[in-house]
N, C-alpha and C. Protein backbone atom coordinates (compact mmCIF):
# COMPACT_ATOMS: atom_id res chain seq x y z
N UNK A 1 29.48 -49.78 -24.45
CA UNK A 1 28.49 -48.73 -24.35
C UNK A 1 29.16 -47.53 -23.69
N UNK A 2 28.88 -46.46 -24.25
CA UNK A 2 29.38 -45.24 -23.85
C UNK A 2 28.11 -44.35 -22.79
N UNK A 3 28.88 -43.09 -21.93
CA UNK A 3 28.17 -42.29 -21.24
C UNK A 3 27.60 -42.27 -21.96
N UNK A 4 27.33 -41.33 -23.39
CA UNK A 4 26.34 -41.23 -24.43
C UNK A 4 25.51 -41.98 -24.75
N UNK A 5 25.65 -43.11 -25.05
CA UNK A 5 24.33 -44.01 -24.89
C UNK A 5 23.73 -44.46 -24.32
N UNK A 6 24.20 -44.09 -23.11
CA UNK A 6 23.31 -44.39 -21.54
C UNK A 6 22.65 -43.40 -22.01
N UNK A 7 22.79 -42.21 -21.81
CA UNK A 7 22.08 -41.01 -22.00
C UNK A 7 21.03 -40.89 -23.34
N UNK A 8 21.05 -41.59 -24.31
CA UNK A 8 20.31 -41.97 -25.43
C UNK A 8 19.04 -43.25 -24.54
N UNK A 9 19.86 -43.82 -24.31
CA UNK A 9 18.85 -45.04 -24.10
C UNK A 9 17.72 -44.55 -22.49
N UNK A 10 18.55 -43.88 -21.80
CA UNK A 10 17.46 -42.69 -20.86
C UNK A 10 16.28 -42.03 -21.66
N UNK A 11 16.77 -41.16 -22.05
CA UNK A 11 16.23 -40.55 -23.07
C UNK A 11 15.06 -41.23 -23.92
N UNK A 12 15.09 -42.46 -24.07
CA UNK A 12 14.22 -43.09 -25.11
C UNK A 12 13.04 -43.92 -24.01
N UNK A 13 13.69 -44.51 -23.05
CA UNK A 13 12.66 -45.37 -21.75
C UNK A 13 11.92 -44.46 -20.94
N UNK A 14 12.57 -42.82 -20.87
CA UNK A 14 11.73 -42.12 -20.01
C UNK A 14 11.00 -40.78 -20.38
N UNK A 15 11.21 -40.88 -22.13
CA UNK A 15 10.48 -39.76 -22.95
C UNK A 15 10.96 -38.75 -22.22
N UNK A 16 12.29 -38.44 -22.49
CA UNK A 16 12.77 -37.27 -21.67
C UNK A 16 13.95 -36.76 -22.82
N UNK A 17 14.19 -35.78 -23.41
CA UNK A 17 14.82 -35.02 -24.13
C UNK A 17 16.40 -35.59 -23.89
N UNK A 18 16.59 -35.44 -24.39
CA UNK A 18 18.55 -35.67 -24.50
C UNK A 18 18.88 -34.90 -23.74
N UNK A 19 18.89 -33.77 -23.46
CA UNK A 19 19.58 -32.88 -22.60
C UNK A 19 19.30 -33.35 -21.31
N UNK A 20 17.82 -33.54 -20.74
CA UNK A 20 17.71 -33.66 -19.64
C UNK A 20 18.12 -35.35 -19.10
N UNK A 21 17.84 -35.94 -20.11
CA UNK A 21 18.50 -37.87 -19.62
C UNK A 21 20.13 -37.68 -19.46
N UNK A 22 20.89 -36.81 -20.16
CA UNK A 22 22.19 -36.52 -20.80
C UNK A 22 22.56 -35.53 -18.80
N UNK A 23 21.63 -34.97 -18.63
CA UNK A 23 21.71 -34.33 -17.26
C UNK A 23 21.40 -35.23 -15.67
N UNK A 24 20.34 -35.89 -16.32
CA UNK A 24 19.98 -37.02 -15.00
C UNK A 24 21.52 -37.85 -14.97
N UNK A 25 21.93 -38.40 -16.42
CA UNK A 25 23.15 -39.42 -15.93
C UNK A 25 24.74 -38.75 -15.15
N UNK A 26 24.64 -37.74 -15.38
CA UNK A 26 25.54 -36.85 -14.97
C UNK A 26 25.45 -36.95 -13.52
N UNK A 27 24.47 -36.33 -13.23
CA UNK A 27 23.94 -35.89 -11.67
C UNK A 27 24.42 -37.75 -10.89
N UNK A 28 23.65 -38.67 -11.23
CA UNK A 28 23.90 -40.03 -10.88
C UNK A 28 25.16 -39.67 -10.47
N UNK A 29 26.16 -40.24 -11.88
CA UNK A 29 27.63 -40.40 -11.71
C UNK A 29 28.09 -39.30 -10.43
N UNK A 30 27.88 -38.11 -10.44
CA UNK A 30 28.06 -37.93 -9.96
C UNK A 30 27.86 -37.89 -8.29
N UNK A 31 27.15 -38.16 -8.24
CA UNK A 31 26.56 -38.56 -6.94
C UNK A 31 27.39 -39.41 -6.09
N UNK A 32 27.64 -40.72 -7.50
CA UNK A 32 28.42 -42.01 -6.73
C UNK A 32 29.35 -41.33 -6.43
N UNK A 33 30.44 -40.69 -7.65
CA UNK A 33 31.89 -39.95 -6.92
C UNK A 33 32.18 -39.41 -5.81
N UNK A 34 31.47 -38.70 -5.76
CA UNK A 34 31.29 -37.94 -4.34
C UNK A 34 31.39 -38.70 -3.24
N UNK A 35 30.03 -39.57 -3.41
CA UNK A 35 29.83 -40.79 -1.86
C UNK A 35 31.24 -41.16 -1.72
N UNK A 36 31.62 -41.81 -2.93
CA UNK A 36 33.17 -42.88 -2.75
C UNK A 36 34.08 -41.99 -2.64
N UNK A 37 34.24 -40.08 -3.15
CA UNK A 37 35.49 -39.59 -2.15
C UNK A 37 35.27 -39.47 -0.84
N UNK A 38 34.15 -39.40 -0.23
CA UNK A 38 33.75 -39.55 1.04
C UNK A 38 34.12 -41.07 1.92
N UNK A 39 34.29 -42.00 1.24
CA UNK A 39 34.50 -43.29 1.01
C UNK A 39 33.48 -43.93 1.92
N UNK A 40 31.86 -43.64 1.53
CA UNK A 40 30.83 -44.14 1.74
C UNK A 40 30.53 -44.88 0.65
N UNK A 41 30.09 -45.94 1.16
CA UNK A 41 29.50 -47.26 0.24
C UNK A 41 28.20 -47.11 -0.45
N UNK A 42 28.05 -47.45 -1.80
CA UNK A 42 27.20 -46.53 -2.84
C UNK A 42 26.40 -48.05 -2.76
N UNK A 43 25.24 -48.22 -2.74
CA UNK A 43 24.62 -49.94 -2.57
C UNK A 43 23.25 -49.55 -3.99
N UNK A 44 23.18 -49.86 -4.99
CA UNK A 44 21.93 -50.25 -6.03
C UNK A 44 21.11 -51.21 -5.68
N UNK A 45 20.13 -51.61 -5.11
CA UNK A 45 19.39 -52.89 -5.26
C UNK A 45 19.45 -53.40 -6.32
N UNK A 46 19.67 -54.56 -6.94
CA UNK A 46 19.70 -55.05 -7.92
C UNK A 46 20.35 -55.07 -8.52
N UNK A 47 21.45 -54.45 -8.66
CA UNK A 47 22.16 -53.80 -9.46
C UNK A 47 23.80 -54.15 -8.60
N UNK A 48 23.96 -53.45 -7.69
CA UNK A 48 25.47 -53.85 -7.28
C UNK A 48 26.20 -52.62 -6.02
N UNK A 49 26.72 -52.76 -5.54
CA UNK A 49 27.43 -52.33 -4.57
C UNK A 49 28.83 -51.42 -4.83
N UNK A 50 29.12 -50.10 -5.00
CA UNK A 50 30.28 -49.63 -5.30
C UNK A 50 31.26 -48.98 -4.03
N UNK A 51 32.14 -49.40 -3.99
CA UNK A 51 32.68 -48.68 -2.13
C UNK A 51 34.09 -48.45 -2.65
N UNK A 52 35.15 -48.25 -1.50
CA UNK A 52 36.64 -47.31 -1.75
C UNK A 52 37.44 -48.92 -1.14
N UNK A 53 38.39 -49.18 -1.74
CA UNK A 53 39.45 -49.80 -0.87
C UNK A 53 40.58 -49.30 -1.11
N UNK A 54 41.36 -49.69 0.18
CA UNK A 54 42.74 -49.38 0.56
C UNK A 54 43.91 -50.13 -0.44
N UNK A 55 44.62 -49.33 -1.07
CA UNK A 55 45.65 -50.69 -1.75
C UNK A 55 47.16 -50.02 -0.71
N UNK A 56 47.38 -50.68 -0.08
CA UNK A 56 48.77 -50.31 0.68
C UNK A 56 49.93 -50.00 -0.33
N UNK A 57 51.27 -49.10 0.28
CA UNK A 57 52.40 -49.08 -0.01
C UNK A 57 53.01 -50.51 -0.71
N UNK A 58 54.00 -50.33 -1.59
CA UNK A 58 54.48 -51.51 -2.11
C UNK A 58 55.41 -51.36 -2.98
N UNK A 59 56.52 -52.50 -3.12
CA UNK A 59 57.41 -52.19 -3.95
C UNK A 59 57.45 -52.48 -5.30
N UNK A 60 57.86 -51.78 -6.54
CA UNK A 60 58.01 -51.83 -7.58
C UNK A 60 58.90 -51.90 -8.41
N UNK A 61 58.93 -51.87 -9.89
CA UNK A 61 60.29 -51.71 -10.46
C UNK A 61 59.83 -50.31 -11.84
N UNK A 62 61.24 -49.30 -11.72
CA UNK A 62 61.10 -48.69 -12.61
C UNK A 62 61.17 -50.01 -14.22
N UNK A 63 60.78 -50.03 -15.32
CA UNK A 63 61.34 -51.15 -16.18
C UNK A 63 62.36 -50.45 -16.79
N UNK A 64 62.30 -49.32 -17.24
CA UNK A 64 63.35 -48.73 -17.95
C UNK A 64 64.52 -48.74 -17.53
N UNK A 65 65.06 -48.50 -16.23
CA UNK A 65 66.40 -48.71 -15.47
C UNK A 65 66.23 -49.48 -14.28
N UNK A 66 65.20 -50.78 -13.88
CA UNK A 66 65.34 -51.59 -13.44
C UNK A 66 65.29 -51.50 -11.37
N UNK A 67 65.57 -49.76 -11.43
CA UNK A 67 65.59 -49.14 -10.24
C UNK A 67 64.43 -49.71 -9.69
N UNK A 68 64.57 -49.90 -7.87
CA UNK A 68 63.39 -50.45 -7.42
C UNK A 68 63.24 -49.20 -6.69
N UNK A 69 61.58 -48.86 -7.08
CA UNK A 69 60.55 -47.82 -6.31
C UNK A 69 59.51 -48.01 -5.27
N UNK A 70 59.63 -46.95 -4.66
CA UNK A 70 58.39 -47.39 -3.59
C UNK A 70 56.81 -47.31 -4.32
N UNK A 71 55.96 -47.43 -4.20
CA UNK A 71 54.45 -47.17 -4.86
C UNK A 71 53.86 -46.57 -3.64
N UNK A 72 53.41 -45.44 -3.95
CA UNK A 72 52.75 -44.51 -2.59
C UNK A 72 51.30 -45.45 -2.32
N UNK A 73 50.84 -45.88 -1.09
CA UNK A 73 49.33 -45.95 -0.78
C UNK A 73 48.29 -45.49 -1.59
N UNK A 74 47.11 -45.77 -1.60
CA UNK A 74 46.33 -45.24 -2.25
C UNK A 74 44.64 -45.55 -2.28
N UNK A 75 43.74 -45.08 -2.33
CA UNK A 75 42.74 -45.50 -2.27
C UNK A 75 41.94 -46.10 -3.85
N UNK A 76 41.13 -47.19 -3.99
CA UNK A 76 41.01 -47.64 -5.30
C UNK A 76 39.48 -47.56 -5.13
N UNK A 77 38.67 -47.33 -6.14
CA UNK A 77 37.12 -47.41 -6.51
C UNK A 77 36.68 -49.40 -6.73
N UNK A 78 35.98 -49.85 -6.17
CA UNK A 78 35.75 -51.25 -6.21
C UNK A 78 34.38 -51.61 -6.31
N UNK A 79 33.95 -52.49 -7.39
CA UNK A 79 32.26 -52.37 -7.39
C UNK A 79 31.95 -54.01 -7.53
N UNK A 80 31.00 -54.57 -6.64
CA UNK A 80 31.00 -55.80 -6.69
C UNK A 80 29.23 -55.86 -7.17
N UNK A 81 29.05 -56.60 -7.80
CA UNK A 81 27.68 -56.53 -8.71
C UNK A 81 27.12 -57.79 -7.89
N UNK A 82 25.76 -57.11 -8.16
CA UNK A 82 25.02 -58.08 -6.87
C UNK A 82 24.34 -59.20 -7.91
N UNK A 83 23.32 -60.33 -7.11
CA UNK A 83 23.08 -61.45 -7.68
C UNK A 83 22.32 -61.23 -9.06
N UNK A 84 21.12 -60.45 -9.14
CA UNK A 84 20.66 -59.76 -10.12
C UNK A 84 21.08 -59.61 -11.49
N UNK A 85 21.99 -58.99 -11.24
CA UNK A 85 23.11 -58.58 -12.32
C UNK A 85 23.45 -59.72 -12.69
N UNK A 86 24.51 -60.37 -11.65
CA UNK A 86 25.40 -61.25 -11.96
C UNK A 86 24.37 -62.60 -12.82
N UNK A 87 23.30 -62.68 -12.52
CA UNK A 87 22.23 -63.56 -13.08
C UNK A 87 21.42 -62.98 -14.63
N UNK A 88 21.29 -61.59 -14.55
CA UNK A 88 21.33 -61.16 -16.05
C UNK A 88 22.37 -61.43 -16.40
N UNK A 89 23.64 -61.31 -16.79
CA UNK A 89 24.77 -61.77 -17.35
C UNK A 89 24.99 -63.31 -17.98
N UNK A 90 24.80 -64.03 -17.04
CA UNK A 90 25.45 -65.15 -17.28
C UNK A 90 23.77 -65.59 -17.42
């Protein structure tokens, strides 16, 4: 499923024009981004939990010439889906 069909399937559950469901999902997403560059924990009831983790420094290999590189630190986006979910699914 694509952004777009989130925005279709908005659109169709809340009798709301394409533009404006196509605008609500935007605003969302964006919302979460923000929280998580802030690296505040984004929590859905029902739905699932999205927060920032740390992946430390570490060593690597170029493959092409085998050279070993450092890997800079970095922060990663991590979303753990709560029981809900995980119970629609399976």
């Amino acid at each position: 499923m694509k952004k777009s069909d989130i925005s279709s399937h908005v659109a169709g559950q809340a009798s709301l024009s394409k533009a404006a469901a196509d605008s609500a999902v935007n605003t969302v997403f964006s919302a979460i981004s923000d929280a998580l560059a802030r690296e505040e924990t984004v929590t859905i009831a029902g739905f699932g939990t999205f927060s920032t983790k740390r992946r430390p420094a570490r060593q690597g290999r170029n493959p092409r010439t085998g050279e070993s590189i450092t890997i800079a630190a970095s922060k990663v986006p991590s979303f753990k889906a709560g029981k809900t979910l995980r119970d629609a699914v399976n």
